[in-house]
N, C-alpha and C. Protein backbone atom coordinates (compact mmCIF):
# COMPACT_ATOMS: atom_id res chain seq x y z
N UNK A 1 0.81 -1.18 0.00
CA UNK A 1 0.00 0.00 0.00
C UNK A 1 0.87 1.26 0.00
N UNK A 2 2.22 1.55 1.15
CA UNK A 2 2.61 2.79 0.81
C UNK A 2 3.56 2.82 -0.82
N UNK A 3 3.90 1.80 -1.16
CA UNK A 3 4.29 2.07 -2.94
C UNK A 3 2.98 2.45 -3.67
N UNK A 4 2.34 2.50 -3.60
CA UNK A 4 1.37 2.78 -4.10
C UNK A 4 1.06 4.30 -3.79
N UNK A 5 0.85 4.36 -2.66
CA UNK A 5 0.84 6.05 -1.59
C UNK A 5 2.05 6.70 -2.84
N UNK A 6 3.11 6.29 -2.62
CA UNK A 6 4.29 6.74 -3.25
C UNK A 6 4.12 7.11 -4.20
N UNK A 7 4.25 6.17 -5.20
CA UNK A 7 3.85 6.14 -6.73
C UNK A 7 2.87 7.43 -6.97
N UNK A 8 1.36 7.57 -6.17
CA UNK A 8 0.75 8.83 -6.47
C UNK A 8 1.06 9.78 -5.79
N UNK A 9 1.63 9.93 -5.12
CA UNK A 9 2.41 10.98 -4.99
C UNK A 9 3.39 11.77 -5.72
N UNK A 10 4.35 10.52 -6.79
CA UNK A 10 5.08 10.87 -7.82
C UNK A 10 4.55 11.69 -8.55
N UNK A 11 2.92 10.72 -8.99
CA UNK A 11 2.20 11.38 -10.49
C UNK A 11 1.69 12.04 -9.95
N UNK A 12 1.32 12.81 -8.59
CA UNK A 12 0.80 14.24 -8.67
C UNK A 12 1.77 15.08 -8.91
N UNK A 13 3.05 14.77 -8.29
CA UNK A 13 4.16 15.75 -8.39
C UNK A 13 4.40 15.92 -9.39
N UNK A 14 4.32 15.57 -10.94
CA UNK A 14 4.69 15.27 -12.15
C UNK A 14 3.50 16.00 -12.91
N UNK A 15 2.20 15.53 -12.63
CA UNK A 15 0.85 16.14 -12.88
C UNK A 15 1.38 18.05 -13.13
N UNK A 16 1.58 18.21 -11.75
CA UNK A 16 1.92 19.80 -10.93
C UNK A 16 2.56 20.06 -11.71
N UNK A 17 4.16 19.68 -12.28
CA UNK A 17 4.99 19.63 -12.48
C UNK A 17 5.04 20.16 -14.21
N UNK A 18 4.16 19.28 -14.48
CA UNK A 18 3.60 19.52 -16.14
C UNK A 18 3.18 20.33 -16.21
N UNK A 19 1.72 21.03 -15.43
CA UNK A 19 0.62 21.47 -15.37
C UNK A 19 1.58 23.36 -15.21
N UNK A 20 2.13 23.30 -14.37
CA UNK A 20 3.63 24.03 -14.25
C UNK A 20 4.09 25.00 -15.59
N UNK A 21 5.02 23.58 -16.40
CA UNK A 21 5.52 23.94 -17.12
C UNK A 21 4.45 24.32 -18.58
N UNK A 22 3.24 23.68 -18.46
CA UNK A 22 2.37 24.42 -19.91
C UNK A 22 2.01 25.66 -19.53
N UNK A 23 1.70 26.34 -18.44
CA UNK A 23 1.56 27.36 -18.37
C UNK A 23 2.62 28.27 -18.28
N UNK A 24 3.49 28.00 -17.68
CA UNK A 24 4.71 29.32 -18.29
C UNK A 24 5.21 29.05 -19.89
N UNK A 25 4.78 28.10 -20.11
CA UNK A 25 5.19 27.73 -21.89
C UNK A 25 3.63 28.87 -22.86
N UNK A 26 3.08 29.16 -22.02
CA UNK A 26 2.02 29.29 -22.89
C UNK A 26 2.02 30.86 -22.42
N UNK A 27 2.22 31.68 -20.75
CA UNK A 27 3.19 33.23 -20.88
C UNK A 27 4.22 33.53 -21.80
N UNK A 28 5.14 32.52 -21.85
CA UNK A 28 6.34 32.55 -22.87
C UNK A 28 6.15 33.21 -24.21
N UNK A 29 4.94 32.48 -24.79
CA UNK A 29 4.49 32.39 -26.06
C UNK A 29 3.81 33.52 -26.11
N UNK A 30 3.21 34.15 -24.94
CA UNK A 30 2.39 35.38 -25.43
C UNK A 30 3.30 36.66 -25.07
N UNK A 31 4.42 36.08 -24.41
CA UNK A 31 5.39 37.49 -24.47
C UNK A 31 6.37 37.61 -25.27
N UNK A 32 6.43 36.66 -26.91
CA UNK A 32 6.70 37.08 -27.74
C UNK A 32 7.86 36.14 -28.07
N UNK A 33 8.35 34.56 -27.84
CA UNK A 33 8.83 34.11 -27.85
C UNK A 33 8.65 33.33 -28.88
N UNK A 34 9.38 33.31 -30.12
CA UNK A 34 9.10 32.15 -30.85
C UNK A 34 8.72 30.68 -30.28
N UNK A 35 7.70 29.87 -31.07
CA UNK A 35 7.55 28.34 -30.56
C UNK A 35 8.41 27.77 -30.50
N UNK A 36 9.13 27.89 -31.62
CA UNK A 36 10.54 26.87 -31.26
C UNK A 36 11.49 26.97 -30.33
N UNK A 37 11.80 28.18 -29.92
CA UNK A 37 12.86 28.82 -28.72
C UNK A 37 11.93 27.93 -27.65
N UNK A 38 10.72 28.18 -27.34
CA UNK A 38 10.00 28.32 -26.06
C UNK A 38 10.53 27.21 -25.18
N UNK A 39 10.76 25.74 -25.58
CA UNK A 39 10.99 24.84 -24.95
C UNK A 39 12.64 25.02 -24.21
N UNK A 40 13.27 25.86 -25.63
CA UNK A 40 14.64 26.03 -25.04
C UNK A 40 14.72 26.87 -23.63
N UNK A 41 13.90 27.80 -23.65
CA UNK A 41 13.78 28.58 -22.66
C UNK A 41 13.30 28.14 -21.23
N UNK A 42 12.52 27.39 -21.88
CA UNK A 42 11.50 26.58 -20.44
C UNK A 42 12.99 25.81 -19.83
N UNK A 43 13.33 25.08 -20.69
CA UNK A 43 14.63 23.91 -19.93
C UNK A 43 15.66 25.00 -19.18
N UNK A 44 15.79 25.93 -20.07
CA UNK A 44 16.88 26.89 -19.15
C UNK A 44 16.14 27.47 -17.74
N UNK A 45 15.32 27.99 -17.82
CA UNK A 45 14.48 28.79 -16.51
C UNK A 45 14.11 27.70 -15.78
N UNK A 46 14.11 25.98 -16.20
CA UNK A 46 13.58 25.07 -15.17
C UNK A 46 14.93 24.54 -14.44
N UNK A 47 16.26 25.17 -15.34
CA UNK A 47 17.16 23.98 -14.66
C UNK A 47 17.81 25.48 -13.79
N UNK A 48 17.60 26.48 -13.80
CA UNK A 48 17.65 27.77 -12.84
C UNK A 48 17.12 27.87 -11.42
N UNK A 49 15.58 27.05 -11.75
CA UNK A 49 15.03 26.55 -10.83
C UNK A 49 15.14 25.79 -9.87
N UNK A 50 15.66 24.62 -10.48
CA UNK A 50 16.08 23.41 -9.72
C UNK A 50 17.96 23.84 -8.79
N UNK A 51 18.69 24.50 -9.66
CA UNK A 51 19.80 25.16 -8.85
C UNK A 51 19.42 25.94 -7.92
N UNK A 52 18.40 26.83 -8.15
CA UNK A 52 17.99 27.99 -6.70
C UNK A 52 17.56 27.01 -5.65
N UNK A 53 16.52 26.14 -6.11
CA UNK A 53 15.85 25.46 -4.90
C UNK A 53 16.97 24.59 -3.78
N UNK A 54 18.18 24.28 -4.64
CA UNK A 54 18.90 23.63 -3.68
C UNK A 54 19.41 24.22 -2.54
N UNK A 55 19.29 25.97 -2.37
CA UNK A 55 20.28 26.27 -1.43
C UNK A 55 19.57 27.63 -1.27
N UNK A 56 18.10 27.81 -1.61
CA UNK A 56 17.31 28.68 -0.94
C UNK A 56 15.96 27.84 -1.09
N UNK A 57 14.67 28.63 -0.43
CA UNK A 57 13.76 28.59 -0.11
C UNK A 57 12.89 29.33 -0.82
N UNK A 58 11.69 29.10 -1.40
CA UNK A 58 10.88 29.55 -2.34
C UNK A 58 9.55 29.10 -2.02
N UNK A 59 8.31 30.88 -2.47
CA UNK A 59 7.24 30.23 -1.63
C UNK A 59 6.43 29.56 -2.88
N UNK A 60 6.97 30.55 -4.01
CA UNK A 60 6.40 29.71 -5.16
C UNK A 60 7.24 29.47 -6.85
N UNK A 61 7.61 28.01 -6.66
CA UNK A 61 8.17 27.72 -7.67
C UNK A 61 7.57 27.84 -9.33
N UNK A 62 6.21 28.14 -9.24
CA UNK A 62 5.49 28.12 -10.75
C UNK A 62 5.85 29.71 -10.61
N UNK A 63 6.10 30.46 -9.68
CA UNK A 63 5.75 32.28 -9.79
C UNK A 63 8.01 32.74 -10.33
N UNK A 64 8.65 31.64 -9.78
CA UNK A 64 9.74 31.52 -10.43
C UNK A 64 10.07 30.89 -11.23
N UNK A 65 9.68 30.24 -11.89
CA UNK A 65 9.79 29.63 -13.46
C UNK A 65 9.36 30.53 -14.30
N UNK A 66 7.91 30.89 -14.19
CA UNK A 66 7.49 31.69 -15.30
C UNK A 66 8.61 33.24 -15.54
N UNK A 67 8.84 33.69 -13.74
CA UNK A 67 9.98 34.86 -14.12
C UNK A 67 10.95 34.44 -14.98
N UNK A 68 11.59 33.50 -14.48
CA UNK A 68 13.02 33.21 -14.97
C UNK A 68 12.81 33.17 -16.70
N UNK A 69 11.56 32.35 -16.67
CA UNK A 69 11.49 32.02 -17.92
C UNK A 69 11.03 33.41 -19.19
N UNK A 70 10.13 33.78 -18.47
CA UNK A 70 10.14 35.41 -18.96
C UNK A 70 11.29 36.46 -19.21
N UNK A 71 12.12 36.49 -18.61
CA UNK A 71 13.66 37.32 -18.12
C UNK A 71 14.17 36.18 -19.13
N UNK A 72 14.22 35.06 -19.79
CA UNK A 72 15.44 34.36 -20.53
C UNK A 72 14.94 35.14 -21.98
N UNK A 73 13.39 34.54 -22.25
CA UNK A 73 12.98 35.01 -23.39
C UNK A 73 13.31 36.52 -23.62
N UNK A 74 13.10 37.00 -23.00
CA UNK A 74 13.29 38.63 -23.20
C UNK A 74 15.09 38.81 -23.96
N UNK A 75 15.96 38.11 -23.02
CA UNK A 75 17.42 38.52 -22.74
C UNK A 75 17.58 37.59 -24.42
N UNK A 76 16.55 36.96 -25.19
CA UNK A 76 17.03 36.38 -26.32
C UNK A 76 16.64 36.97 -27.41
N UNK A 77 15.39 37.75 -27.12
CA UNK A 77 14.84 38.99 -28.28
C UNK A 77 15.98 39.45 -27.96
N UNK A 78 16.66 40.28 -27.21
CA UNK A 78 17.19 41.01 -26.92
C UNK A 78 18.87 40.86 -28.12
N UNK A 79 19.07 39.78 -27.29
CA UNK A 79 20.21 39.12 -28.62
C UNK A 79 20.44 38.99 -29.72
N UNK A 80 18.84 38.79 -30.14
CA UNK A 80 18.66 38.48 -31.87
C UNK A 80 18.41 39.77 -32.53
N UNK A 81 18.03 40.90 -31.30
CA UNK A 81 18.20 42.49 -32.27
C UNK A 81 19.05 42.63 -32.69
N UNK A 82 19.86 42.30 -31.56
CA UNK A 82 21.71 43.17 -31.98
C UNK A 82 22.76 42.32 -32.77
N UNK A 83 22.43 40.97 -32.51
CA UNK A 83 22.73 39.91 -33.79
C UNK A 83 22.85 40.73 -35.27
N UNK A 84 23.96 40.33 -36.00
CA UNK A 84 24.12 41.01 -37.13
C UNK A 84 23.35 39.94 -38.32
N UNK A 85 23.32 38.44 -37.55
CA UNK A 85 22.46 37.65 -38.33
C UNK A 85 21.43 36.40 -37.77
N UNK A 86 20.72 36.67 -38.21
CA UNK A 86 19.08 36.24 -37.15
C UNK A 86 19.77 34.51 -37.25
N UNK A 87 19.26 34.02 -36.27
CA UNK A 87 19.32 32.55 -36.48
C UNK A 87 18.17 31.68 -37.32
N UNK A 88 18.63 30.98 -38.22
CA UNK A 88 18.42 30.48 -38.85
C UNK A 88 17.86 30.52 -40.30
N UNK A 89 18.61 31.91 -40.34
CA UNK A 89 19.27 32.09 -41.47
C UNK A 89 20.49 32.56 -41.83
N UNK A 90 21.07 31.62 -41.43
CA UNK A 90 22.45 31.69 -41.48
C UNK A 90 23.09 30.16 -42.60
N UNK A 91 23.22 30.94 -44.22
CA UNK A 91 23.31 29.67 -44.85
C UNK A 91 25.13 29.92 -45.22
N UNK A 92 25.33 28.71 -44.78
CA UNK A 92 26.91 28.21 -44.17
C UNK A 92 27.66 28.40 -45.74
N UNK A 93 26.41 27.81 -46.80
CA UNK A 93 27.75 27.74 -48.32
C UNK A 93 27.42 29.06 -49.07
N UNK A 94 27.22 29.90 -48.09
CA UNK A 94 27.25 31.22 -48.98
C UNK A 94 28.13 32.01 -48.64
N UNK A 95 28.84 31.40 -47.11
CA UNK A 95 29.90 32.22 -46.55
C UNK A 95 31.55 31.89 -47.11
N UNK A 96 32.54 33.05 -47.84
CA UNK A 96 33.62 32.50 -48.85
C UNK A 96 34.16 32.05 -47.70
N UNK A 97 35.24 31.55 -48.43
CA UNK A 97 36.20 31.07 -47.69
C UNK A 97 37.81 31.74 -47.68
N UNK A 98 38.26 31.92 -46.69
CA UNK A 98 39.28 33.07 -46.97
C UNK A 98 40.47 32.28 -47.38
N UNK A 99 40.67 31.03 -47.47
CA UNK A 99 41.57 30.37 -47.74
C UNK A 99 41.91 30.72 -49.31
N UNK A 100 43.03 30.80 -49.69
CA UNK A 100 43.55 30.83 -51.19
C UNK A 100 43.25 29.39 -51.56
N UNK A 101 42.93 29.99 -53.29
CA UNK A 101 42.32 28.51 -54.01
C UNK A 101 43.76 27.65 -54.10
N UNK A 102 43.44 26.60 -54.60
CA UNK A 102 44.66 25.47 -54.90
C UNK A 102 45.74 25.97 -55.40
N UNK A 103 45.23 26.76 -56.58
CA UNK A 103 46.41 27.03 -57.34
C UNK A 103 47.31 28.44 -57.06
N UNK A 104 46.42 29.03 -56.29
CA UNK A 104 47.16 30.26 -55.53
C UNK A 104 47.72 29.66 -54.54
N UNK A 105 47.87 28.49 -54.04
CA UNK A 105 48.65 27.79 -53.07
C UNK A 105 49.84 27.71 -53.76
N UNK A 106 49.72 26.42 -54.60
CA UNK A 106 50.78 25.95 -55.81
C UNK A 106 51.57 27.37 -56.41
N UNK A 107 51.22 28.55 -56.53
CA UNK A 107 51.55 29.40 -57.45
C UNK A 107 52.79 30.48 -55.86
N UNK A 108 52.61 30.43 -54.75
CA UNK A 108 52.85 30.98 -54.20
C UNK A 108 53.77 30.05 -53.32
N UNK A 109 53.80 28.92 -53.29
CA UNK A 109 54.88 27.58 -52.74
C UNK A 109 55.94 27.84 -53.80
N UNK A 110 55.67 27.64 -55.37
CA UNK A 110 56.48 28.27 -55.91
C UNK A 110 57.14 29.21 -55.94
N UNK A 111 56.84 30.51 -55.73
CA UNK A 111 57.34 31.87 -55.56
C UNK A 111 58.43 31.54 -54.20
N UNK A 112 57.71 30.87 -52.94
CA UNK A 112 58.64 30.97 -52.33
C UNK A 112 60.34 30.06 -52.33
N UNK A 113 59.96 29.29 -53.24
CA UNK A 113 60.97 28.28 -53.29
C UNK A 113 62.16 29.04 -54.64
N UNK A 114 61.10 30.03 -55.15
CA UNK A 114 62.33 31.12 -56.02
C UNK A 114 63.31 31.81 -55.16
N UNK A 115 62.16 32.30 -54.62
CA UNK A 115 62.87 33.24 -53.69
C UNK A 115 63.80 33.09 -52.48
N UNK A 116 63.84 31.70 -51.74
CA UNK A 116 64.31 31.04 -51.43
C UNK A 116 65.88 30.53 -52.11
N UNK A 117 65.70 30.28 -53.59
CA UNK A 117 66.52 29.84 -54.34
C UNK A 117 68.01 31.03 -54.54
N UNK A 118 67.04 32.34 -55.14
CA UNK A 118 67.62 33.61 -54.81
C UNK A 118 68.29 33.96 -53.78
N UNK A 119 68.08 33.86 -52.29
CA UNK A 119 68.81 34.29 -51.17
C UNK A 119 69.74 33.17 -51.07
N UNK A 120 69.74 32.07 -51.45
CA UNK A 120 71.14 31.10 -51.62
C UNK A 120 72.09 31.56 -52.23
N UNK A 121 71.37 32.30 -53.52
CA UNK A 121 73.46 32.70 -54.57
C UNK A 121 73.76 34.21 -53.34
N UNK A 122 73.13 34.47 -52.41
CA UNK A 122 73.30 35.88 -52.12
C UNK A 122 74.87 35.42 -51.05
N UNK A 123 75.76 36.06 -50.83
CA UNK A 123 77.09 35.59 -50.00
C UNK A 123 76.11 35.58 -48.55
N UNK A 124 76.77 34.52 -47.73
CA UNK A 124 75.99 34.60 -46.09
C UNK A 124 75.85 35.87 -45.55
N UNK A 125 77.27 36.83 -45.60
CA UNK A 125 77.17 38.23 -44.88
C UNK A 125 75.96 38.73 -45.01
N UNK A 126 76.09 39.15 -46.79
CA UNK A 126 74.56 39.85 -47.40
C UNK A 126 73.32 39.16 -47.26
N UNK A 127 73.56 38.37 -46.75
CA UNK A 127 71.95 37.41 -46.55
C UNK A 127 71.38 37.59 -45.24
N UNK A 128 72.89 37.63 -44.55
CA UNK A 128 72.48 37.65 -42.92
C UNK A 128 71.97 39.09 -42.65
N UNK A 129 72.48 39.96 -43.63
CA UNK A 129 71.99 41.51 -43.03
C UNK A 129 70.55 41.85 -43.85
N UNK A 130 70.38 41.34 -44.80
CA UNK A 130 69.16 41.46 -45.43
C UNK A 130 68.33 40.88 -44.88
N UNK A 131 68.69 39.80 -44.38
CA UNK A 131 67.20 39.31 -43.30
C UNK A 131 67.26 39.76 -42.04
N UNK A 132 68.30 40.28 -41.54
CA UNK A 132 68.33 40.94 -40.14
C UNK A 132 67.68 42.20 -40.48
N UNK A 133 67.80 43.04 -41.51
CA UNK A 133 66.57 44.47 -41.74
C UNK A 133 65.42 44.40 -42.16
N UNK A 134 65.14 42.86 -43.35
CA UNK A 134 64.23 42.91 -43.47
C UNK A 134 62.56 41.92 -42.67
N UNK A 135 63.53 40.83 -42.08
CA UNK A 135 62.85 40.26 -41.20
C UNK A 135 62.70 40.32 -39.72
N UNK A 136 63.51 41.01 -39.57
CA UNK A 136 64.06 41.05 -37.96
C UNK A 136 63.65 42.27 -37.64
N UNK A 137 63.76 43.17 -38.53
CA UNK A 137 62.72 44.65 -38.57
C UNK A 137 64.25 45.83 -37.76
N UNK A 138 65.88 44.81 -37.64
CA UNK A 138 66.62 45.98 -37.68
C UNK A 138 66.71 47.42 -38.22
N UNK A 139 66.85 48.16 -37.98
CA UNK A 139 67.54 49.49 -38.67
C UNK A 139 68.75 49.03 -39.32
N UNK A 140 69.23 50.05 -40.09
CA UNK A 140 70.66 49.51 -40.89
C UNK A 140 71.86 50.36 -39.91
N UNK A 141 71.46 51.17 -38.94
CA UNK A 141 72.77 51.32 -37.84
C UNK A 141 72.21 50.06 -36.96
N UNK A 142 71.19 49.58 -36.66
CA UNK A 142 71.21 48.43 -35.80
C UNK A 142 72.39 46.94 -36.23
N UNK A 143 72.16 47.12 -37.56
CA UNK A 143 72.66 46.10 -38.34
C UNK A 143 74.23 46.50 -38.32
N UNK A 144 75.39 47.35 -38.64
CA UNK A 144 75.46 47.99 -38.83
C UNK A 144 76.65 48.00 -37.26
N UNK A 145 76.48 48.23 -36.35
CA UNK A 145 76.34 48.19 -35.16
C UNK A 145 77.00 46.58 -34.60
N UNK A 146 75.68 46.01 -34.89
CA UNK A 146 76.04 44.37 -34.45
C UNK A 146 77.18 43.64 -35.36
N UNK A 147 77.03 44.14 -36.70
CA UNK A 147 77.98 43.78 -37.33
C UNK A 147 79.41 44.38 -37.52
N UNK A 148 79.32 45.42 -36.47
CA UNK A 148 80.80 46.11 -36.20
C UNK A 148 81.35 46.73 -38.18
N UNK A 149 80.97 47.08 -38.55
CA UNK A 149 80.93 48.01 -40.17
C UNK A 149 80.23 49.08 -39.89
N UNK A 150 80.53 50.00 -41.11
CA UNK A 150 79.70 51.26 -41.30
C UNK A 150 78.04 51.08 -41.83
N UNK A 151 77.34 52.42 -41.44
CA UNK A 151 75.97 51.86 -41.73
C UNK A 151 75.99 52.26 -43.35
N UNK A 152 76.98 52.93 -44.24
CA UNK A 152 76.78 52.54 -45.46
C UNK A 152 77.55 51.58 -45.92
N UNK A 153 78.09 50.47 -45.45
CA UNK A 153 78.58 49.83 -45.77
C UNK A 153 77.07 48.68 -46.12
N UNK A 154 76.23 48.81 -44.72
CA UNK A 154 75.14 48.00 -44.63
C UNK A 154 74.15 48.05 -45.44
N UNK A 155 73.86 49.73 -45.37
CA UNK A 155 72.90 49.99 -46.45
C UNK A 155 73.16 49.47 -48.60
N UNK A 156 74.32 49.73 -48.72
CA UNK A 156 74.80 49.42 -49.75
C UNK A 156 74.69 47.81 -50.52
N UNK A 157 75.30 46.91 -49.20
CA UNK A 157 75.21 45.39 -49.21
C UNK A 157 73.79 44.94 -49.28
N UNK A 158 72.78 45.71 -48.63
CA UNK A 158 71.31 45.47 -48.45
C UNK A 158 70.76 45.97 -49.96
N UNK A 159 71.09 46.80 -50.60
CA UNK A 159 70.77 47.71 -51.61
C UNK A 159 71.11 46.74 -52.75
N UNK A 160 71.84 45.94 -52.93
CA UNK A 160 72.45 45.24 -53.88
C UNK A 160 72.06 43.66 -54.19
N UNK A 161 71.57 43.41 -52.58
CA UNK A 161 70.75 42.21 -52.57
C UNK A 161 69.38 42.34 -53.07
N UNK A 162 68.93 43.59 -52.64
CA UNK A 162 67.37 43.74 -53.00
C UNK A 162 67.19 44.16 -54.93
N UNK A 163 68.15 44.23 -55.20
CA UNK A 163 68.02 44.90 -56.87
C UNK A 163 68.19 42.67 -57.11
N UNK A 164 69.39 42.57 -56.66
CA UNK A 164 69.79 41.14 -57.08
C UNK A 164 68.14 40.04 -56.94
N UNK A 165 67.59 40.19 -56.00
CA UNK A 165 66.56 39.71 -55.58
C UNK A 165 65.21 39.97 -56.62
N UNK A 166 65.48 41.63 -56.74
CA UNK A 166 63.83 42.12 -57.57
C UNK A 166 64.32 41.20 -58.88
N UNK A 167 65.59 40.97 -59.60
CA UNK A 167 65.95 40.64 -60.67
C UNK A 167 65.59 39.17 -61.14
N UNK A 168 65.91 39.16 -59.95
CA UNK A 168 65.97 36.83 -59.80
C UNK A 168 64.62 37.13 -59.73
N UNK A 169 63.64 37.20 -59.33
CA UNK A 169 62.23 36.93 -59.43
C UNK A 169 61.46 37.86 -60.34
N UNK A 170 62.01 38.37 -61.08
CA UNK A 170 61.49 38.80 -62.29
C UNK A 170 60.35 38.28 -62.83
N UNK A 171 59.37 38.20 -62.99
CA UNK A 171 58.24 37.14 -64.03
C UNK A 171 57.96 36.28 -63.62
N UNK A 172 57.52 36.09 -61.89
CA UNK A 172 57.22 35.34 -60.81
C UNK A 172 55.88 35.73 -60.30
């Protein structure tokens, strides 16, 4: 007999429980909540619910669901104003892709393997100071400096690589 006691006790609690959730599903809906959101909203404001109740006291849990649930819907209009693109319309193969196509891959692996090729005939000195100004973002007294020479000595050696360089990749 008390499994039984029990048991209806469950299905009233569940009854309530339902009876509960169609009615803040059905405020939801008249304060402007799309149908489809509504359920999302209900699960969020019910599982808000179930966290408050653990560690406060409440005189009425249907009068805090429907808030919570009211205050979510709102805070999601709210989102989808300022959204630059509404959900669900958002179509994925219309967005490019910033990646370079294949052959601007292929065409630019190439280039670098010229250019690459180019700073090999360059002597180490002139290579080392051309990539120390131009990659390293030295000055040519920085360069200049570290390399214990004059800074037109640097500028000159740099000047000679970069003509040698524009030359070698000519029609690249």
């Amino acid at each position: 007999m008390k499994q039984y006691k029990r048991d209806g006790a469950l299905a009233t609690g569940m009854s309530a429980a339902l009876q509960m959730l169609r009615k803040a599903r059905a405020i939801v809906l008249r304060q402007g909540v799309a149908p489809q959101d509504a359920d999302d909203v209900l699960q969020e404001a019910f599982a808000r619910l179930e966290a408050y109740t653990r560690t406060h006291e409440l005189r009425s849990r249907e009068a805090f669901l429907v808030t919570t649930a009211v205050n979510i819907g709102r805070d999601h209009a709210r989102r989808r104003k300022t959204s630059p693109v509404e959900a669900g319309e958002l179509d994925l193969e219309a967005i490019a892709d910033g990646a370079p196509e294949p052959d601007e891959q292929a065409r630019a692996q190439e280039r670098l393997r010229r250019a690459s090729a180019g700073l090999a005939q360059l002597d180490p000195t002139t290579r080392r100071w051309l990539l120390a100004q131009r990659l390293d973002g030295l000055t040519f007294a920085q360069v200049a400096a570290n390399e214990g020479v004059s800074v037109a000595a640097v500028e000159k050696r740099v000047a000679r690589a970069v003509m040698f360089l524009t030359k070698w990749m000519d029609g690249w």
